[in-house]
Protein backbone atom coordinates (compact mmCIF):
# COMPACT_ATOMS: atom_id res chain seq x y z
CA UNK A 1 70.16 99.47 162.83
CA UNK A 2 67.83 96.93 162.76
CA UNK A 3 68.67 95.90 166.31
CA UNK A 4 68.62 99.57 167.32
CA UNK A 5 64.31 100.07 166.10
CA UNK A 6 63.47 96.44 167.94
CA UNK A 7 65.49 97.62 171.38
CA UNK A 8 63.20 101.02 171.08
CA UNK A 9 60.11 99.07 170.17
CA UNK A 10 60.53 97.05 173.19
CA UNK A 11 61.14 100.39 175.61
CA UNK A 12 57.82 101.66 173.68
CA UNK A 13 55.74 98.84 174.22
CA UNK A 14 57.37 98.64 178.35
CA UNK A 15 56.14 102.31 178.27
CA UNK A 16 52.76 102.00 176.58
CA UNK A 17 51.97 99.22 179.49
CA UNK A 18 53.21 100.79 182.12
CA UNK A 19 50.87 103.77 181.51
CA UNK A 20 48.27 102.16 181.18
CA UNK A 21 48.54 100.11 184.36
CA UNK A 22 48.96 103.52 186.14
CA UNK A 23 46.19 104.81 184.27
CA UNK A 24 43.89 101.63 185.89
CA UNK A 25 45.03 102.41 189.15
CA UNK A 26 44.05 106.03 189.41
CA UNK A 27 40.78 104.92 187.64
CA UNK A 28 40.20 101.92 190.45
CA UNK A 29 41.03 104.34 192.80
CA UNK A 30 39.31 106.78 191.93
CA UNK A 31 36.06 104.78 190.77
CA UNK A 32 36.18 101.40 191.66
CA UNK A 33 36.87 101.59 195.46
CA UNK A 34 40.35 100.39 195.81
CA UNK A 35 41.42 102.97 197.18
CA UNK A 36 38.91 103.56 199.60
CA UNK A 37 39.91 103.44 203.33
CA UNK A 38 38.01 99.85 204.64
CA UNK A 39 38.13 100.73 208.40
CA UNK A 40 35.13 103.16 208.84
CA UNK A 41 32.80 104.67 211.38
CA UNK A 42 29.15 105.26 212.31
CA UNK A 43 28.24 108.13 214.79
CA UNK A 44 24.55 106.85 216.93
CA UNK A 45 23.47 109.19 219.16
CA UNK A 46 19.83 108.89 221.30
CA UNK A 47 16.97 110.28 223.42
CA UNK A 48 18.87 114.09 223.75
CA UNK A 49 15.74 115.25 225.21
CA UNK A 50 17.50 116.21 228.09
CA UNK A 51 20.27 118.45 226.64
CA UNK A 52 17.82 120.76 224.59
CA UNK A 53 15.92 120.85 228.02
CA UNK A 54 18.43 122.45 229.79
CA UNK A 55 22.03 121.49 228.78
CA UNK A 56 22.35 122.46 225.43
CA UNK A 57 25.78 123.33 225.41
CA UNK A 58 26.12 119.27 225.71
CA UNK A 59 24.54 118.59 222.47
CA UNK A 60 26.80 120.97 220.85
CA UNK A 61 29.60 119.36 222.35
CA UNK A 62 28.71 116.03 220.54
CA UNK A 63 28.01 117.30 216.81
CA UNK A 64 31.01 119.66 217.16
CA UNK A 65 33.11 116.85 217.79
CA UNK A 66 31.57 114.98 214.88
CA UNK A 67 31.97 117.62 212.56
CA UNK A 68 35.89 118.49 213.73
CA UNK A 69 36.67 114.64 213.52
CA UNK A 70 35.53 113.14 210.01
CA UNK A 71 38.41 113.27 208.68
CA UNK A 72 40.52 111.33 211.28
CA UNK A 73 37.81 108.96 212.31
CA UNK A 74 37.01 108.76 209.19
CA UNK A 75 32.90 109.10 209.75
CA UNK A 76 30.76 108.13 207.20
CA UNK A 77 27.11 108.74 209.03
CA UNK A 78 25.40 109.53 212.01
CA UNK A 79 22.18 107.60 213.18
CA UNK A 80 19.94 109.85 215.83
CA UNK A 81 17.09 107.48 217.05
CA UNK A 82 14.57 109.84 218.27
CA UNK A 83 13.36 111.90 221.24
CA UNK A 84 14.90 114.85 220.29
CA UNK A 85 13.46 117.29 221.92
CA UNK A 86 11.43 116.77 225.72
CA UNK A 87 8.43 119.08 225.57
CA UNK A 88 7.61 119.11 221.45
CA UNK A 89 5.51 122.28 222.44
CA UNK A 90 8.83 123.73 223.97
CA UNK A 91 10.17 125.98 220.32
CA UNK A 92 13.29 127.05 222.39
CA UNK A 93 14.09 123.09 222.43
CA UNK A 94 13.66 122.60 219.07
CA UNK A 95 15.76 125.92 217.98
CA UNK A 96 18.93 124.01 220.19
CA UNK A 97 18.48 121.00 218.82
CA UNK A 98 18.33 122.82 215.33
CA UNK A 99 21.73 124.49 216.21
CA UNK A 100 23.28 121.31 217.18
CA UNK A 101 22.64 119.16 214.41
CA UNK A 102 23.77 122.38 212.01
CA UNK A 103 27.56 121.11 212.77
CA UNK A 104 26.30 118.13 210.57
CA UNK A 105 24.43 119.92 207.86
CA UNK A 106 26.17 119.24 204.56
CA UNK A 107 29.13 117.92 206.16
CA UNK A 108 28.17 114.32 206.71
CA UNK A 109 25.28 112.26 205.95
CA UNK A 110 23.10 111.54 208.51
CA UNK A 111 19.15 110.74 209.47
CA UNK A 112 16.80 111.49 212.55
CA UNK A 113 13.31 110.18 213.48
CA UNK A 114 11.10 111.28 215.73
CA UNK A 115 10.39 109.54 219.44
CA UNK A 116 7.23 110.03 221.63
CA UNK A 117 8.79 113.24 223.05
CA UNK A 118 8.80 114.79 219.32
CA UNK A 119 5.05 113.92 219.09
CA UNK A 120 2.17 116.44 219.73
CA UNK A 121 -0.83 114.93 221.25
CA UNK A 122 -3.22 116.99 218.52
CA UNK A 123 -3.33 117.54 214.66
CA UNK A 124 -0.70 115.91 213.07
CA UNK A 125 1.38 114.16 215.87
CA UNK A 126 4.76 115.22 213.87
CA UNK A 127 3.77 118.15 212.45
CA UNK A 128 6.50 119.95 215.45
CA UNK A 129 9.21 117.38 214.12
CA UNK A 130 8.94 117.86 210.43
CA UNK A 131 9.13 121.65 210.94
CA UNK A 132 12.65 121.02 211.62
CA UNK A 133 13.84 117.79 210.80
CA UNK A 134 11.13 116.93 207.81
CA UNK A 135 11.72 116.47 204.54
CA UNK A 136 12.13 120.57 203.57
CA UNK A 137 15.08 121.01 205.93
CA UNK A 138 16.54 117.88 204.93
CA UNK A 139 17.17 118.62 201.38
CA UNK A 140 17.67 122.18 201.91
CA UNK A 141 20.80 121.69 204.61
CA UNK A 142 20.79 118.37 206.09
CA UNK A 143 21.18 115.57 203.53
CA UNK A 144 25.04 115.42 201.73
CA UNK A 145 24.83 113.49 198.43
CA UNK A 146 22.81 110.44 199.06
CA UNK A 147 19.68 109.09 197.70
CA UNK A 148 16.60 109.12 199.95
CA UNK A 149 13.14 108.53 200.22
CA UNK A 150 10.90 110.04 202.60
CA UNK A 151 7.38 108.99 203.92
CA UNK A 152 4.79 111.81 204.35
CA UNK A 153 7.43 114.59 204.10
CA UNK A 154 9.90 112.72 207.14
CA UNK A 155 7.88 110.80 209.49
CA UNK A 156 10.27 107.98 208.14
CA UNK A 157 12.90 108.19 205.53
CA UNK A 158 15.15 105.65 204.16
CA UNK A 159 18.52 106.44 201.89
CA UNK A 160 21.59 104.50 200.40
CA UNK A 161 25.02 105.61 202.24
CA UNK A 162 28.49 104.96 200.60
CA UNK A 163 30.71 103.56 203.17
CA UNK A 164 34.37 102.24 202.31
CA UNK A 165 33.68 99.38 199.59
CA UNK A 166 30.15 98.91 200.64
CA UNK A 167 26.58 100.39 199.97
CA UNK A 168 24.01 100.70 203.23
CA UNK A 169 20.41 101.41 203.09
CA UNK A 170 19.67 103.02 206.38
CA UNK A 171 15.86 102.95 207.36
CA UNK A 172 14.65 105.91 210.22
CA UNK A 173 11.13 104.86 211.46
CA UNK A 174 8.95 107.38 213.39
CA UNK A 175 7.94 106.02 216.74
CA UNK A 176 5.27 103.51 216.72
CA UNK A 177 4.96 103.27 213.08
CA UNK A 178 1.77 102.21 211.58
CA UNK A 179 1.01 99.56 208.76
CA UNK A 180 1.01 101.94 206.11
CA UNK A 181 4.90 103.03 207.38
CA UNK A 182 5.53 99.71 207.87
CA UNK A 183 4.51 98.19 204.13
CA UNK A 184 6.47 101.58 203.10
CA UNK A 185 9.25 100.07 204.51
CA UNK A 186 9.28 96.48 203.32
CA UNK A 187 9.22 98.25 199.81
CA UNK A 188 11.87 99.76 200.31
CA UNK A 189 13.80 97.27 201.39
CA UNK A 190 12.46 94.52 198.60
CA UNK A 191 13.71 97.35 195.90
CA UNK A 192 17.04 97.22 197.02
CA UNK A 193 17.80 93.57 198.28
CA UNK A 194 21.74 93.57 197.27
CA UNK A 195 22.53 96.35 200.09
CA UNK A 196 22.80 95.56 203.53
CA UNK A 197 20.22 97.33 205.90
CA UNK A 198 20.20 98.89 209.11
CA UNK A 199 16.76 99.93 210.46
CA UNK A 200 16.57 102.90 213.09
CA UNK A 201 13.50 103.32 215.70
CA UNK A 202 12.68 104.62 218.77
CA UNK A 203 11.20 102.28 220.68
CA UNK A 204 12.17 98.60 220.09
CA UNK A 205 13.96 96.64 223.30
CA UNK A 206 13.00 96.97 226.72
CA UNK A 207 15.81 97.39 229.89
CA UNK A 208 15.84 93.51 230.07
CA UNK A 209 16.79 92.82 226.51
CA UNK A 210 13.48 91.47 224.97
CA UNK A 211 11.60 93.55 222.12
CA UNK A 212 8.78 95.31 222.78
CA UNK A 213 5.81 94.94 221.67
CA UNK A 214 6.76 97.10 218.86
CA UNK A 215 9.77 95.45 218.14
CA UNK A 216 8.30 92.10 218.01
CA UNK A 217 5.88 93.74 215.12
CA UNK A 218 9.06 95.14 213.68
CA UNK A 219 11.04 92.34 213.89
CA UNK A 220 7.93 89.78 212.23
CA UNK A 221 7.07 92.60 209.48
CA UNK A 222 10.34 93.70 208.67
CA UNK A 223 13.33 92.04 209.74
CA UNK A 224 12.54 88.10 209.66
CA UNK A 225 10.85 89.04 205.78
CA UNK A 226 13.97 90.75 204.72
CA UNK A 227 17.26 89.06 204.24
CA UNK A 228 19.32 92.35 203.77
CA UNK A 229 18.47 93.58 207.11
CA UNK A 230 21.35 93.08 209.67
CA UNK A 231 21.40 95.33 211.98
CA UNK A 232 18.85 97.48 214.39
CA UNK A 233 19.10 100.59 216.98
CA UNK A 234 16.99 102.20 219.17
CA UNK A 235 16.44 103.95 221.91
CA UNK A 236 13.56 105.32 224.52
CA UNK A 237 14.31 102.96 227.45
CA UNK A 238 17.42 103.72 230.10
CA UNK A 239 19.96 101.72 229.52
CA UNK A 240 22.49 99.54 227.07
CA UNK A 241 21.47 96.07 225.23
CA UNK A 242 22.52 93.85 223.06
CA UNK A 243 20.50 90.78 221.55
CA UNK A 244 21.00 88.65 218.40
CA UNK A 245 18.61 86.78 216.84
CA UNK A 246 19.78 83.87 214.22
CA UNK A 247 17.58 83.41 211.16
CA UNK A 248 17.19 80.63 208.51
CA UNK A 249 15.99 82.47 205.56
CA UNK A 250 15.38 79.75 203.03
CA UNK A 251 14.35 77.54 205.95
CA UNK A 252 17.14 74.52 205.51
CA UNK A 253 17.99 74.33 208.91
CA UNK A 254 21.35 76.25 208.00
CA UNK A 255 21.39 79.75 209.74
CA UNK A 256 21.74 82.78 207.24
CA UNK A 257 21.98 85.66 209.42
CA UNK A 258 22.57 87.08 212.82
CA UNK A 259 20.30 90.12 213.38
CA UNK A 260 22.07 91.99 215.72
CA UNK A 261 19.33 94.90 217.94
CA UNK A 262 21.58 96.97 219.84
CA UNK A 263 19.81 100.00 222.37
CA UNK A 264 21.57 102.66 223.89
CA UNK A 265 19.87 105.46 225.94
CA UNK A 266 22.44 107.16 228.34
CA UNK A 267 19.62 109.89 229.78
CA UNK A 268 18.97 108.75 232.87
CA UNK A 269 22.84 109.15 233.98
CA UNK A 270 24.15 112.43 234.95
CA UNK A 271 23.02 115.97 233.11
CA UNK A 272 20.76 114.04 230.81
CA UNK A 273 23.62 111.32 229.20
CA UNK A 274 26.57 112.99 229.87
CA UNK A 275 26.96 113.06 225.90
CA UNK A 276 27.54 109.41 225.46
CA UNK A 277 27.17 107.94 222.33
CA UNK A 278 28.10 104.74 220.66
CA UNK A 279 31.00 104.87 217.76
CA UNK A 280 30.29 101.66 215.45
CA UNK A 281 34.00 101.27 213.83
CA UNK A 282 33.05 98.97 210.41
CA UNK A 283 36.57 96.97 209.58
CA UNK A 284 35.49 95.36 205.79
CA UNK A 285 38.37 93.57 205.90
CA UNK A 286 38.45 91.95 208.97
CA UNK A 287 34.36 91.44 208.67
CA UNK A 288 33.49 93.14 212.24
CA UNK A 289 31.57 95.95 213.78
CA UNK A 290 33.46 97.18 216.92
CA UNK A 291 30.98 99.15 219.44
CA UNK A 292 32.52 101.74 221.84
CA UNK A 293 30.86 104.24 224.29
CA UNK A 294 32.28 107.91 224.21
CA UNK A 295 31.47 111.05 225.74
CA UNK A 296 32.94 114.39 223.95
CA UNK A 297 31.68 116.64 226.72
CA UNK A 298 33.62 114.54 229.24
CA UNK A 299 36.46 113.25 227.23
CA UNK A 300 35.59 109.74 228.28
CA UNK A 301 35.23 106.51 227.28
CA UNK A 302 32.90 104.00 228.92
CA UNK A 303 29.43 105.13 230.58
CA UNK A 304 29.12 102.06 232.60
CA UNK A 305 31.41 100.74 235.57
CA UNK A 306 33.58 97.75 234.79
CA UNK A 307 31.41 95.68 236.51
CA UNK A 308 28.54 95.50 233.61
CA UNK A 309 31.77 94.29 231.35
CA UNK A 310 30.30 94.43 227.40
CA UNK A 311 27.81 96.94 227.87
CA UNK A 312 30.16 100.04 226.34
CA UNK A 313 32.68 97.69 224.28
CA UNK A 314 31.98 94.73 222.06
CA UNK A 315 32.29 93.44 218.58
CA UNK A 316 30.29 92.02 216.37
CA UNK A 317 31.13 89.50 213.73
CA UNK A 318 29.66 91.06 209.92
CA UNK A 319 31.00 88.47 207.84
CA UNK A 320 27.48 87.61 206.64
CA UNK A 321 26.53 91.35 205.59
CA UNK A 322 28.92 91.36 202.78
């Protein structure tokens, strides 16, 4: 008998354990991020001035595909760096690029900023922008369950994504953003210095790789006075870059981070871009960003020839985001 009540108090206890380790597991999964797919990607698309000029059905073509392909690409946000529109008088451009960018509305995350196309040359120089993409849209349709922070209603906003095991603050600065966006900025970023940042602008490299004037201001404001910032995109200028920039932020003469500024503007190729865009695959495990150039509208990957060989494919090592 005696024998018997131990032999079931050992089959309890092997029970009680058991159920509670499953318990852990669907509570990790659930809310610690076990369970959360590592291998993740980052939809950038630029300058699609062109396409709400007169190929709209392109644009469409590129946020459809988003939208039908979160789930098996597994896309966590989508970056737009500006010039949305080419005539910011033109309404009719601004209703396509409206219709677009409603495949994305409260289906995934994403953020836009205005170029010098978006701009009017009177009044308030975004007033055209922020009538579509400002603050009001966002948070009626645009914006799926992140925190964010705009400045002046949307002329730059900044939010906290949730990406496999990892927080991102993603920055979207207006074109040629003043000192008052600026300081905004470095706020925002000294508020949240655990989370790896990527800032988003218009106009920041030129064709031949170097900053602009712009993005040297950037870069000295921003960047080089914030150690969480990793990672930059742009636009506004024809054609694909890539620089790095290694910085010593304690200043020991031991390198803390590589800055990588990546611009990609595929306008000035057939019908306005040909609906390239860049897919930035995050693999946490394996600590690298892969970059790859693909067009929905053509089924294609690659924009350039295989003679420019890293301009649509390339990866970058992360290891020091994390």
């Amino acid at each position: 008998m005696k024998g018997s009540i131990i032999a079931d108090m050992k089959k309890a206890v092997k029970l009680f354990f058991a159920e509670m380790s499953l318990i852990a597991v669907i509570f990790c999964t659930a809310g610690c991020g076990w369970g959360k797919n590592r291998t993740y990607t980052f939809v950038w698309m630029t300058d699609t001035q062109y396409y709400c000029e007169s190929a709209p059905d392109i644009y469409m073509t590129m946020t459809r595909w988003i939208s039908e392909h979160i789930e098996d690409r597994n896309i966590n946000f989508v970056f737009h760096t500006g010039d949305v529109v080419n005539q910011t008088g033109d309404a009719l451009q601004w209703q396509r690029a409206d219709e677009a960018m409603t495949y994305l509305d409260r289906t995934v995350p994403y953020s836009i900023l205005a170029g010098n196309h978006d701009l009017t040359n009177s009044g308030n120089p975004y007033e055209n922008f922020l009538t579509y993409f400002g603050k009001n849209r966002m948070d009626a349709k645009g914006i799926k369950g992140n925190t964010v922070w705009y400045y002046h209603d949307g002329e730059a906003s900044a939010q906290i994504i949730d990406a496999g095991r990892q927080d991102y603050l993603v920055l979207a600065l207006g074109v040629w953003p003043d000192t008052d966006m600026i300081t905004w900025a470095d706020t925002i970023l000294k508020e949240h210095t655990e989370i790896p940042a990527i800032l988003t602008t218009h106009d920041y490299m030129s064709v031949d790789g170097m900053r602009s004037d712009t993005g040297d201001k950037l870069f000295e404001e921003i960047v080089r006075k914030n150690p969480n910032v990793h990672l930059v995109l742009c636009g506004h200028n024809h054609d694909a870059q890539c620089r790095q920039d290694d910085l010593d932020d304690n200043n020991d003469g031991i390198k803390d981070r590589t800055v990588y500024q990546l611009m990609a503007d595929y306008q000035a190729t057939a019908s306005g871009g040909n609906g390239f865009m860049r897919l930035l695959t995050i693999d946490e495990r394996n600590k690298k960003l892969t970059v790859t150039t693909y067009s929905p509208f053509l089924n294609q990957y690659n924009c350039y020839s295989a003679k420019y060989p890293g301009k649509d494919h390339f990866d970058i090592d992360i290891s020091d985001w994390f």
